[in-house]
C-alpha atoms as a PDB file:
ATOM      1  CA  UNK A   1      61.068 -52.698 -15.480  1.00  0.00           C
ATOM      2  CA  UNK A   2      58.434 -55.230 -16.415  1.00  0.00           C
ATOM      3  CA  UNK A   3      58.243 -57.063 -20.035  1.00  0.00           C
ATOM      4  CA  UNK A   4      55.145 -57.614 -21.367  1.00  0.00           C
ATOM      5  CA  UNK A   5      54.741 -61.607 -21.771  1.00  0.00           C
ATOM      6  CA  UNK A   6      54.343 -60.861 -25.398  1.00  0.00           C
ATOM      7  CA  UNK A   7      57.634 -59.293 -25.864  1.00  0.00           C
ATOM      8  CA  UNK A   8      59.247 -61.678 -23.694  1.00  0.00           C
ATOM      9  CA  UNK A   9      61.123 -63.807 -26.568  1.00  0.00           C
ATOM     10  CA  UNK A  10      62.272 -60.867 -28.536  1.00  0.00           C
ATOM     11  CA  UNK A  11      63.415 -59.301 -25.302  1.00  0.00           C
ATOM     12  CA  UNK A  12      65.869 -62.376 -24.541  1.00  0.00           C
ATOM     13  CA  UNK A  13      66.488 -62.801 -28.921  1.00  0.00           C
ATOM     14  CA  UNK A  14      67.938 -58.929 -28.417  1.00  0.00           C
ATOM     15  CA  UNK A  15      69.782 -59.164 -24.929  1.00  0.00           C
ATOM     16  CA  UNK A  16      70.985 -62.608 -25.409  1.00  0.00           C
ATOM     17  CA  UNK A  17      72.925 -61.646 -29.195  1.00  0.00           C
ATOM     18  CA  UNK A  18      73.943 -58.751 -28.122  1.00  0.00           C
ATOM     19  CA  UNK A  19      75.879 -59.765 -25.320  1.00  0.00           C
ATOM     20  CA  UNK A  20      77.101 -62.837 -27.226  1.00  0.00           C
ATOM     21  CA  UNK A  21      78.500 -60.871 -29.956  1.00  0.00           C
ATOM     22  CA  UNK A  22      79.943 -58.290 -27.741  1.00  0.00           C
ATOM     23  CA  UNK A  23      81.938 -60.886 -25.921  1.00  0.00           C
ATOM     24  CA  UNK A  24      82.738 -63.372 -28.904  1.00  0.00           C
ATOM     25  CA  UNK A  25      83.793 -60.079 -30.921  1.00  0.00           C
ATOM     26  CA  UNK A  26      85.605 -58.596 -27.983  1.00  0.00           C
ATOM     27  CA  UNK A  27      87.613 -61.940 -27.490  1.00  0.00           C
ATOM     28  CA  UNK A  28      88.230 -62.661 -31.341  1.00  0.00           C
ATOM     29  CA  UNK A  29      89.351 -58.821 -32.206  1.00  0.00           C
ATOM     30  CA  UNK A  30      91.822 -58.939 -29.460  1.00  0.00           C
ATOM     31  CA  UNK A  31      93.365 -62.521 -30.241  1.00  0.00           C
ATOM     32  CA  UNK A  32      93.606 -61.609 -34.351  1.00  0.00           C
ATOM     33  CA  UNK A  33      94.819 -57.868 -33.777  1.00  0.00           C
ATOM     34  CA  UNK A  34      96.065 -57.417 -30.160  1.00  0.00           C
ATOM     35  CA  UNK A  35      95.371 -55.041 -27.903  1.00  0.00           C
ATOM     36  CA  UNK A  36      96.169 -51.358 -28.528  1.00  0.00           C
ATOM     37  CA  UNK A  37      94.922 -47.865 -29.327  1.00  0.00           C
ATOM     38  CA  UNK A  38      92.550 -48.376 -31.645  1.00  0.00           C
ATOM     39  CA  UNK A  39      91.739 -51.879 -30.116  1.00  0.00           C
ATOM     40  CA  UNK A  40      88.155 -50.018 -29.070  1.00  0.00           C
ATOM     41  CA  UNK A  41      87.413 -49.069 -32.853  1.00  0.00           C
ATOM     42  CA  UNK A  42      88.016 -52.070 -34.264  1.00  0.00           C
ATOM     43  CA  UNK A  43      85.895 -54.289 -31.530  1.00  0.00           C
ATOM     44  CA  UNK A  44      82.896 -51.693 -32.238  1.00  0.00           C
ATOM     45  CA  UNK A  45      83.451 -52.288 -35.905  1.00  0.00           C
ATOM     46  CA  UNK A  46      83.736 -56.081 -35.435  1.00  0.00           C
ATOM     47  CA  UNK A  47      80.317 -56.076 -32.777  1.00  0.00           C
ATOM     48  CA  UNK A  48      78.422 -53.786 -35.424  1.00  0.00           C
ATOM     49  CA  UNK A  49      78.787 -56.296 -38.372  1.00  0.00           C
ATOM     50  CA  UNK A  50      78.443 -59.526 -35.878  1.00  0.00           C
ATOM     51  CA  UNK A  51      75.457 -58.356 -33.568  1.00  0.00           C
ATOM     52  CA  UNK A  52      72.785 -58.222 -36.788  1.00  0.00           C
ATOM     53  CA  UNK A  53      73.910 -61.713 -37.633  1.00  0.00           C
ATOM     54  CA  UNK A  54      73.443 -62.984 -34.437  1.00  0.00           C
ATOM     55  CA  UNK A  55      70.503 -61.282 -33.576  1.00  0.00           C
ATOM     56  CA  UNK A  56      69.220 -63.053 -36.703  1.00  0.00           C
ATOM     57  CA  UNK A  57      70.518 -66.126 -36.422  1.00  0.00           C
ATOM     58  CA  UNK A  58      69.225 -66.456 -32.981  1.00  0.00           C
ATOM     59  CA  UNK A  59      65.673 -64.881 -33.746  1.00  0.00           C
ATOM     60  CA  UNK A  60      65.040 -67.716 -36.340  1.00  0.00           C
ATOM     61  CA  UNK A  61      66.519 -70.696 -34.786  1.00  0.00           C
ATOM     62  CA  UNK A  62      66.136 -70.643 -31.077  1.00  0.00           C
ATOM     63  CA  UNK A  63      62.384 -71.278 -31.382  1.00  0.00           C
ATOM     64  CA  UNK A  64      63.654 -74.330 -33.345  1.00  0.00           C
ATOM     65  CA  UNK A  65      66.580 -75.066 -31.311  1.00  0.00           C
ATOM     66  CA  UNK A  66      63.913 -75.600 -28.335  1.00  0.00           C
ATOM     67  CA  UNK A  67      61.760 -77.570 -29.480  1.00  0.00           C
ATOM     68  CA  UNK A  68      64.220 -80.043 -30.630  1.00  0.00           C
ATOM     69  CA  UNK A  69      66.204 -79.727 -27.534  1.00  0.00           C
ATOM     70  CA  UNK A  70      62.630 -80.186 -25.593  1.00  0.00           C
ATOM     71  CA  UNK A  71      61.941 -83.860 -27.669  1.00  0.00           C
ATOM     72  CA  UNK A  72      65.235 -85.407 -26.767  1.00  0.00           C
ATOM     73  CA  UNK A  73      64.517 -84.237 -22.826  1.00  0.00           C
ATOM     74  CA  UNK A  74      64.558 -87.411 -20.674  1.00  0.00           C
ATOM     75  CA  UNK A  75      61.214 -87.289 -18.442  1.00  0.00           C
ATOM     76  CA  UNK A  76      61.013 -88.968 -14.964  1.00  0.00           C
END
């Protein structure tokens, strides 16, 4: 499957926070609660509340994040 260069950012904003979230929420749920039956529940709960927030989060600040990142970039 090929992205269209224009959809490239918003392609990585999407995959990169949702994987995040599913593995920060995954990790989190199971250190606060423990792991049993309705483990799975409450991680989907968790990942449905965190993944909007990070999807967010990193839509408006990894442009930002970048270019600030970019300036302090030793050069050869």
């Amino acid at each position: 499957m090929l992205i269209n260069p224009k959809y490239v950012n918003l392609t990585f904003t999407t995959l990169m926070s949702c994987v995040m979230s599913l593995i920060m929420t995954c990790f989190i749920t199971a250190l606060n609660t423990g792991l049993d039956a309705n483990f799975v529940m409450r991680w989907a709960m968790a990942w449905g509340v965190a993944w909007p927030v990070a999807f967010f989060c990193n839509f408006l600040l990894a442009a930002r994040l970048r270019r600030w990142v970019a300036s302090r970039t030793i050069t050869a």
